[in-house]
Protein backbone atom coordinates (compact mmCIF):
# COMPACT_ATOMS: atom_id res chain seq x y z
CA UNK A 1 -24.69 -1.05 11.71
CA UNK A 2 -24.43 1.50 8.65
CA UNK A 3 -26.50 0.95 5.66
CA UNK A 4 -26.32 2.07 1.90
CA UNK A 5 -28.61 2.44 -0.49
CA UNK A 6 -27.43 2.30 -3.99
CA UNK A 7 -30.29 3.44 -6.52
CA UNK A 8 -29.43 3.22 -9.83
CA UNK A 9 -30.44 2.70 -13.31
CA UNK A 10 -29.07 0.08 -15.77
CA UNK A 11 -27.52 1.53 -18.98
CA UNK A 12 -29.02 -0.04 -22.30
CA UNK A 13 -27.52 -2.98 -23.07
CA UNK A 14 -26.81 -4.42 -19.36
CA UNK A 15 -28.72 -7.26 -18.48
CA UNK A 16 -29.95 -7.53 -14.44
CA UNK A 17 -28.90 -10.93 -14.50
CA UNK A 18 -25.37 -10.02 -15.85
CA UNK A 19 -25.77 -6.80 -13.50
CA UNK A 20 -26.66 -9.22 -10.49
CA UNK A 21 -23.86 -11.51 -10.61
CA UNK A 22 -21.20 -8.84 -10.89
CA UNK A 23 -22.30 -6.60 -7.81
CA UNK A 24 -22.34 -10.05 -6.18
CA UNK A 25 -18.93 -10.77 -6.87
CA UNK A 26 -17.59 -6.95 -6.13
CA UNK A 27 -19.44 -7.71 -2.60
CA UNK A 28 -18.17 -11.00 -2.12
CA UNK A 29 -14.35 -9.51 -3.06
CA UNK A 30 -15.52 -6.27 -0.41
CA UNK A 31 -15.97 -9.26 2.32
CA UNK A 32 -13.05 -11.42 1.96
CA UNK A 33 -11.51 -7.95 2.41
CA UNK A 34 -13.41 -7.41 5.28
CA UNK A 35 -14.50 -4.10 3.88
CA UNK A 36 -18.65 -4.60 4.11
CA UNK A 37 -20.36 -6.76 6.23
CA UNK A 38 -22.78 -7.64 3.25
CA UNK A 39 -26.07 -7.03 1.18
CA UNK A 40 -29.21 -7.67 0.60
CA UNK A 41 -30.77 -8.94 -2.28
CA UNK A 42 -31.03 -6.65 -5.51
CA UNK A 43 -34.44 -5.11 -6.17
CA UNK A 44 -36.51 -3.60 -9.16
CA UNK A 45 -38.64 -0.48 -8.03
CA UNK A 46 -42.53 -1.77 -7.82
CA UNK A 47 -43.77 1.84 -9.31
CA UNK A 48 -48.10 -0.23 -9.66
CA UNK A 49 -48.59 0.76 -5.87
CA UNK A 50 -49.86 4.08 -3.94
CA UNK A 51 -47.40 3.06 -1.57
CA UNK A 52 -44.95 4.79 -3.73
CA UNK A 53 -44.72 8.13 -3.68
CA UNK A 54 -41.40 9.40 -5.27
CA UNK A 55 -42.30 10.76 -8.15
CA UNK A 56 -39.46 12.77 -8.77
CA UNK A 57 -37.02 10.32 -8.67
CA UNK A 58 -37.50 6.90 -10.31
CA UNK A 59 -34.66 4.76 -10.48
CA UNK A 60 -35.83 1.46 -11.58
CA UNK A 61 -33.13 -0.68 -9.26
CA UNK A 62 -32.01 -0.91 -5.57
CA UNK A 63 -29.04 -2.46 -3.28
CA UNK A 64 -28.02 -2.00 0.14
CA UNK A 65 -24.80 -2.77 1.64
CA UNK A 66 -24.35 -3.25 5.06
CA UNK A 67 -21.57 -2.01 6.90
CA UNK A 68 -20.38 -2.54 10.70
CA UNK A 69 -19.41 0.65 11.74
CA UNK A 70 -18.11 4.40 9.99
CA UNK A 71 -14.38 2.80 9.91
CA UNK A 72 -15.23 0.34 7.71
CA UNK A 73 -17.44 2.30 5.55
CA UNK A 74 -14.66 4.85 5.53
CA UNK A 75 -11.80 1.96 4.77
CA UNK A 76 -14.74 0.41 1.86
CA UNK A 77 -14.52 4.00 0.46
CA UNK A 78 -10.83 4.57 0.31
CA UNK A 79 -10.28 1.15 -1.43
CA UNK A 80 -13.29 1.47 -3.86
CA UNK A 81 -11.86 4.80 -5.17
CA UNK A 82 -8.18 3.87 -5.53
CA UNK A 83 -7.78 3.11 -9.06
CA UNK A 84 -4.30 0.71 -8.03
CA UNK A 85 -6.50 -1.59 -5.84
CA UNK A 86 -7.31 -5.30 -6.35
CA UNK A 87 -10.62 -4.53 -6.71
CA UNK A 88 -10.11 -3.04 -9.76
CA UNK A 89 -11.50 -5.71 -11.99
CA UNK A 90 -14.70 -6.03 -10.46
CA UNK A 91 -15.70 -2.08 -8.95
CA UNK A 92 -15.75 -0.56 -12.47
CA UNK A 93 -17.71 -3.38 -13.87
CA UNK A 94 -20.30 -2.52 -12.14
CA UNK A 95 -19.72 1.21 -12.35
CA UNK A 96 -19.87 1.40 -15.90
CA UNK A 97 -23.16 -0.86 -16.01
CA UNK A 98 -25.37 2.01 -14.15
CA UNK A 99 -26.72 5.47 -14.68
CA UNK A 100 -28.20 7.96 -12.28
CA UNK A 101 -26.71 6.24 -9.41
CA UNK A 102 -27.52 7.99 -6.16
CA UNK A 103 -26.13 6.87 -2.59
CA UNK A 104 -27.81 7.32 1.17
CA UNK A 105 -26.43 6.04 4.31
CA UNK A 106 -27.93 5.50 7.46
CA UNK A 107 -27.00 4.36 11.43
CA UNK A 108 -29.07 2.22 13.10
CA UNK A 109 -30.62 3.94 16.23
CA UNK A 110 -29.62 2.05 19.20
């Protein structure tokens, strides 16, 4: 399994709960599609803790997607970036909500 972490920042304006239910939908379209296997639930960064210790970085929310394998994070790439696809209504929705959005994937050691 492949993961992605999506941190981001919400542009003024944006609501999380309007946020929320679009990235829900662009996943649930990504499924049907067969293009991510899912994602776990949205979180805000808990900054109160000395467990945390970015301090450079401080996006304020967090997603991760879950993908089966590097073809289908490859294929979830190709149609996310291809401005004709069906997608289309949902993937920039969420695009233009967020700021300072920074990406990380990781492979589950066998």
């Amino acid at each position: 399994m492949i993961h992605m972490l999506s941190r981001f920042n919400l542009k003024p304006g944006v609501t999380v709960e309007t946020f929320r239910d679009d990235y829900m939908k662009l996943v649930a379209d990504m499924k049907a599609l067969g293009l991510v296997e899912g994602t776990g639930q949205m979180g805000r960064r808990e900054l109160a803790t000395p467990m945390d210790t970015d301090r450079e970085d401080a996006p304020e929310f967090y997603a991760v997607m879950m993908f089966r394998d590097r073809d289908q994070l490859d294929r979830s790439y190709a149609y996310l970036t291809d401005r004709d696809a069906n997608i289309a209504t949902t993937h920039p929705a969420v695009n233009r909500a967020v700021v300072d959005a920074v990406f990380t994937c990781w492979r589950d050691l066998d």
